[in-house]
Protein backbone atom coordinates (compact mmCIF):
# COMPACT_ATOMS: atom_id res chain seq x y z
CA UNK A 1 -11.22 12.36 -16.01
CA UNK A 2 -14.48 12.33 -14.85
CA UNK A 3 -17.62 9.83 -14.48
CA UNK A 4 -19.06 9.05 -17.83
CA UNK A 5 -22.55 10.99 -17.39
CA UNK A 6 -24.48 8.18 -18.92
CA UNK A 7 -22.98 5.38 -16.30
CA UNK A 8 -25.18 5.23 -13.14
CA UNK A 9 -24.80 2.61 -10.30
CA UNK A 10 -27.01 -0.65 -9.84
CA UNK A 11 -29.02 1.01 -6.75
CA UNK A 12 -29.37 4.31 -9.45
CA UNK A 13 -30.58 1.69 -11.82
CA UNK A 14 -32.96 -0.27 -9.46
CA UNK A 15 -34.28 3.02 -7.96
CA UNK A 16 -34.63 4.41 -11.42
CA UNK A 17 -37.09 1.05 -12.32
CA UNK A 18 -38.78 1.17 -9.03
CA UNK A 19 -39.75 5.04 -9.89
CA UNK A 20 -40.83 3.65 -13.19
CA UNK A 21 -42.91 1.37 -11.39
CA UNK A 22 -44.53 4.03 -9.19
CA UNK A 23 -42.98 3.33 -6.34
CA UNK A 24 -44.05 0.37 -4.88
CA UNK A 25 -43.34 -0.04 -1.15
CA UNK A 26 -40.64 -2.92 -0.08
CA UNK A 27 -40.95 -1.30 3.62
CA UNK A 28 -39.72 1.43 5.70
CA UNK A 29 -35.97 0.69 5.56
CA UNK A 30 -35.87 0.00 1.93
CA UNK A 31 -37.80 3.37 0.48
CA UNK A 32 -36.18 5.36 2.27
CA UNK A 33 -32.79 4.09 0.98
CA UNK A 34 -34.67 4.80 -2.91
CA UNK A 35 -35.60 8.42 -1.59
CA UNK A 36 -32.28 9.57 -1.25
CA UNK A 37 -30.74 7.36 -4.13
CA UNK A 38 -33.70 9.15 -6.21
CA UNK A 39 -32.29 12.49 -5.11
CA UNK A 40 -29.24 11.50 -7.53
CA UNK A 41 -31.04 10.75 -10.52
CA UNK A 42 -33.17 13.86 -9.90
CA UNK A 43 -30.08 16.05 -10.10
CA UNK A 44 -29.36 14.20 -13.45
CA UNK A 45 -32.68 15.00 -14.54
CA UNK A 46 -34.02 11.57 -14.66
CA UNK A 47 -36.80 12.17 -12.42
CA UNK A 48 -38.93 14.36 -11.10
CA UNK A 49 -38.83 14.60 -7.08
CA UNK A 50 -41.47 16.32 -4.75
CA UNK A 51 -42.82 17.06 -1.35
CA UNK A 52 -41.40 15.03 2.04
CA UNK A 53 -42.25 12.72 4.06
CA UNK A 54 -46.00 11.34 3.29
CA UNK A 55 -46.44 13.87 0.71
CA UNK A 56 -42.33 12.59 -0.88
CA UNK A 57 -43.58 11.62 -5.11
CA UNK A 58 -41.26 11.12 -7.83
CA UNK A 59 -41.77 10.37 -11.56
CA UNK A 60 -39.57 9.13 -14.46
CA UNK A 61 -38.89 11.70 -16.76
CA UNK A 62 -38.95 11.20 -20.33
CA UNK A 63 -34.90 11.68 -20.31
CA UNK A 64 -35.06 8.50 -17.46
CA UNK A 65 -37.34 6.68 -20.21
CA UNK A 66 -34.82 7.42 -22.43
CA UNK A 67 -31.90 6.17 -20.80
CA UNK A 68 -33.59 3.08 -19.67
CA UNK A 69 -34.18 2.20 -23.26
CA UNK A 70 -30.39 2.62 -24.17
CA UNK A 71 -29.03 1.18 -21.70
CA UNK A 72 -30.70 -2.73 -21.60
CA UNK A 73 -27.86 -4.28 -19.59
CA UNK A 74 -27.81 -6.19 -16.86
CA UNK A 75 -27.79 -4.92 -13.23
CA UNK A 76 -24.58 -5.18 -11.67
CA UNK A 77 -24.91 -8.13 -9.16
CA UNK A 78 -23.23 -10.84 -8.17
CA UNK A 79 -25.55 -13.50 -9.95
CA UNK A 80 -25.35 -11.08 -13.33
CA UNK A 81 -22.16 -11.24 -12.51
CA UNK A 82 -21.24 -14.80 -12.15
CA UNK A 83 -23.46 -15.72 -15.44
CA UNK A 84 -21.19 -13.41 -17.52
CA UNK A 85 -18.05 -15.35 -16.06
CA UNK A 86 -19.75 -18.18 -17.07
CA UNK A 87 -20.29 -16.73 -20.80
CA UNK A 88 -16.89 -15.40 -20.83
CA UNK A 89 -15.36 -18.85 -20.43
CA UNK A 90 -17.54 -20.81 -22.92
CA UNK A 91 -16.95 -18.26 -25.28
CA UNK A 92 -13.27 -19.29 -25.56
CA UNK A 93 -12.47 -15.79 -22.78
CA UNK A 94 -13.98 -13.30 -25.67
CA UNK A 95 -17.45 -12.63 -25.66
CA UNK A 96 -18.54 -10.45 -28.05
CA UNK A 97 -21.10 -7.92 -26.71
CA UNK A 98 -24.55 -6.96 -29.34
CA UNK A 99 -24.44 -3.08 -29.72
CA UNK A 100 -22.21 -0.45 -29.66
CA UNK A 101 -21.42 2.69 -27.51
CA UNK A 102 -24.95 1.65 -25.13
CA UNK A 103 -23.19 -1.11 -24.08
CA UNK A 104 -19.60 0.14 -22.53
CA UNK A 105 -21.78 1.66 -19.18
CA UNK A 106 -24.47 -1.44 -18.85
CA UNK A 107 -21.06 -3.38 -18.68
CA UNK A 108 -18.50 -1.60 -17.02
CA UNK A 109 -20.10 -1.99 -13.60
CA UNK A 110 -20.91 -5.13 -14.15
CA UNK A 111 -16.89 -6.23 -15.10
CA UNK A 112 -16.28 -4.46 -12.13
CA UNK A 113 -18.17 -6.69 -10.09
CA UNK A 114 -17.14 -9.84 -11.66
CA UNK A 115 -14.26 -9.46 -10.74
CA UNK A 116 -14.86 -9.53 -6.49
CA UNK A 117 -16.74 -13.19 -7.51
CA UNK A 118 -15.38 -16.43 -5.89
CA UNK A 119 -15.74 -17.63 -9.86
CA UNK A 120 -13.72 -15.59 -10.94
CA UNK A 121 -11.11 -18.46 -12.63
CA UNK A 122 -8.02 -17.81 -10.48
CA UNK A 123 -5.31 -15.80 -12.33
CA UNK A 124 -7.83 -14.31 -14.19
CA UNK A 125 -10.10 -11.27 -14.86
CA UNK A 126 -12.68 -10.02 -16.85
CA UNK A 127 -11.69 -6.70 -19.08
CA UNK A 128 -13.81 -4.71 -21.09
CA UNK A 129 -12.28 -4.31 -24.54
CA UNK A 130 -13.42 -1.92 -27.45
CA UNK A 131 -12.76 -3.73 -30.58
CA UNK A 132 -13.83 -1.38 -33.10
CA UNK A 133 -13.16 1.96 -34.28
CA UNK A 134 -14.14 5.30 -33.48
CA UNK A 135 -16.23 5.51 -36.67
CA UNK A 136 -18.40 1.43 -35.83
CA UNK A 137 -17.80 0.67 -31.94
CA UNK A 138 -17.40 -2.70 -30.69
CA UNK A 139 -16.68 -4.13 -27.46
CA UNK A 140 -15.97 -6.92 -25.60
CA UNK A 141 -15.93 -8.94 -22.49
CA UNK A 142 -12.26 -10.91 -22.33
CA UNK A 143 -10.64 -12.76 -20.00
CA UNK A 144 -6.90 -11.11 -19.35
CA UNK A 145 -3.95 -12.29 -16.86
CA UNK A 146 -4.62 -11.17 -13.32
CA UNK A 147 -0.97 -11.75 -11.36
CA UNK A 148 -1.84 -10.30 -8.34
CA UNK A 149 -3.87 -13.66 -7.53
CA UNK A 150 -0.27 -15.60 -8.29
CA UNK A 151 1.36 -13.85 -5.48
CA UNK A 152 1.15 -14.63 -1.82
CA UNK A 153 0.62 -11.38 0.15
CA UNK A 154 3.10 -11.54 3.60
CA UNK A 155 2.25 -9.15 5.83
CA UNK A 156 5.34 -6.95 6.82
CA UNK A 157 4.29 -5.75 10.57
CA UNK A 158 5.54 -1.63 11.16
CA UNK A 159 7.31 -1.29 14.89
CA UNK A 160 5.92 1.34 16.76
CA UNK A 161 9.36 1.97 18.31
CA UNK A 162 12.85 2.08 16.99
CA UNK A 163 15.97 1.59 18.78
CA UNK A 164 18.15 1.64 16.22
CA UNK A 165 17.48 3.19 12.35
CA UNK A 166 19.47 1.60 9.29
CA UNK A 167 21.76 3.85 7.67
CA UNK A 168 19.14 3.81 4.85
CA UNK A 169 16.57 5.22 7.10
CA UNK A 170 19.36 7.37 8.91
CA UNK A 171 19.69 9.08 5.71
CA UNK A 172 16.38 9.54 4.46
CA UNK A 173 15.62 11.32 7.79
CA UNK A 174 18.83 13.43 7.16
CA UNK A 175 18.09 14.40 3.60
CA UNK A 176 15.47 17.41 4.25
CA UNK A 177 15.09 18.10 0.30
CA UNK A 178 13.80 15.40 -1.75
CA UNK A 179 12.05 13.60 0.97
CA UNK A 180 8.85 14.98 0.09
CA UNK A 181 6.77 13.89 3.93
CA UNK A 182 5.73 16.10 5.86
CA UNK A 183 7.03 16.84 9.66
CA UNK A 184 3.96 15.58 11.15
CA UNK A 185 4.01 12.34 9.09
CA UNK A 186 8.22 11.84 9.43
CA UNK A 187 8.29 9.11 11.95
CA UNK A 188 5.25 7.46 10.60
CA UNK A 189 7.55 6.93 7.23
CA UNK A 190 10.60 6.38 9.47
CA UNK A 191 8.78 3.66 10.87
CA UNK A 192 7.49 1.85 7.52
CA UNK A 193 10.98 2.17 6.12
CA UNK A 194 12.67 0.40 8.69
CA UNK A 195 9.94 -2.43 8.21
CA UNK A 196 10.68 -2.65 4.71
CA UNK A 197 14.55 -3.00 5.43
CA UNK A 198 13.99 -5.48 8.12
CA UNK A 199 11.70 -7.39 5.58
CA UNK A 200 14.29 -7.19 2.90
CA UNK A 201 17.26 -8.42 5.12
CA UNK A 202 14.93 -11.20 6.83
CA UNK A 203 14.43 -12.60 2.36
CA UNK A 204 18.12 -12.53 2.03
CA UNK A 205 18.08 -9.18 -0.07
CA UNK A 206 20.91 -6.49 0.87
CA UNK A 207 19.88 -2.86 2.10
CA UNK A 208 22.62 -0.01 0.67
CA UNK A 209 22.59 3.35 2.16
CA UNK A 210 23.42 6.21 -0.25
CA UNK A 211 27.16 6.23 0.08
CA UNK A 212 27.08 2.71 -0.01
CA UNK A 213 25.42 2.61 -3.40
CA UNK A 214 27.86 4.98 -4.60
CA UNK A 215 30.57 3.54 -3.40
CA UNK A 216 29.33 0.50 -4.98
CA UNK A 217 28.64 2.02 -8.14
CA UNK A 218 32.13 3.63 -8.42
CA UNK A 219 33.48 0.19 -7.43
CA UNK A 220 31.87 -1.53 -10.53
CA UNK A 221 32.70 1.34 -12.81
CA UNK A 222 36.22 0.89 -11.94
CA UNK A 223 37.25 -1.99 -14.56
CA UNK A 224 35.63 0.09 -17.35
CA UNK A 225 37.62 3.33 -16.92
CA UNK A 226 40.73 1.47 -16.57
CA UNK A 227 40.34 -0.59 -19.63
CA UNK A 228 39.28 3.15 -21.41
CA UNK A 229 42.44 4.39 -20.01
């Protein structure tokens, strides 16, 4: 699916108000980074780019006017950001949003970016949620269960050499079907595998190879055919 074609970026946004503005210089470094940003919202027919160099111009369109006027949101930085954390929260975590379609792009950046902010309530994150229907749109901003902040990341270190493979990995390497990695990439994923077993065995977990699981598996089945029997 691609990019909604109203949805454009907080520099697309701030170089789409500074052309709206006529351009005003904020030094070398800075316009030039709005030239080529502008270059964007030209292709999108937003504005109107000419010449290079000292001769470079560009003008809002009246399709840029247009968009600027339906789309009223906030930019997408971190203070807008943290303020509609803040909103979120003393709303209860649902904060109903004034509007209807306008609003999902002038927000959906700016969830995005709430959700990288060190206020960010842990085990939390902000979601954008359509409340509505198709036929009388409504969204809003609600706070939702974020587990990946509950979980301690350990880092699992890959061994550039292996003396030794686990059957597991010894079988993977000998299986030349359903393996689905490429020659080039084989000992790479050789490599990662036998991290993941020695990871698993170091937590206490057990490591099967293929005939192990089935013997396994025939093992446990065992009771239940001869009670069918």
């Amino acid at each position: 699916m691609g990019r909604n074609p109203a949805w454009l970026s907080p520099k697309q946004v701030e170089a789409l108000e500074w052309i709206r503005n006529g351009c005003p210089s904020s030094g070398a470094e800075v316009d030039v980074g709005r030239r080529i940003v502008a270059r964007s919202l030209y292709r999108r027919g937003l504005v109107i780019v000419k010449g290079s160099g000292a001769s470079w111009t560009a003008v809002i369109t009246k399709a840029g006017l247009a968009w600027q006027q339906a789309h009223p949101g906030p930019i997408a930085d971190d203070t807008a950001a943290d303020d509609l954390i803040q909103r979120v929260q003393a709303a209860n975590g649902r904060l109903e949003l004034p509007g209807g379609l306008e609003v999902e792009a002038a927000y959906k950046e700016l969830v995005r970016v709430s959700n990288q902010s060190p206020d960010r309530p842990k085990g939390w994150r902000l979601a954008l949620h359509n409340a509505g229907h198709w036929g009388e749109p409504r969204h809003e901003v609600i706070l939702v269960r974020h587990f990946e902040d509950l979980v301690e990341l350990t880092p699992v270190p890959v061994p550039h050499r292996v003396a030794r493979y686990d059957p597991a990995v010894r079988a993977f390497l000998s299986e030349k079907r359903w393996r689905g990695v490429s020659k080039a990439h084989l000992d790479r994923a050789a490599h990662i595998l036998q991290a993941i077993v020695d990871e698993a065995t170091r937590r206490g977990l057990r490591v099967s190879s293929p005939e192990q699981a089935k013997l396994d598996a025939s093992r446990r089945d065992a009771p239940a055919l001869d009670r069918a029997c």
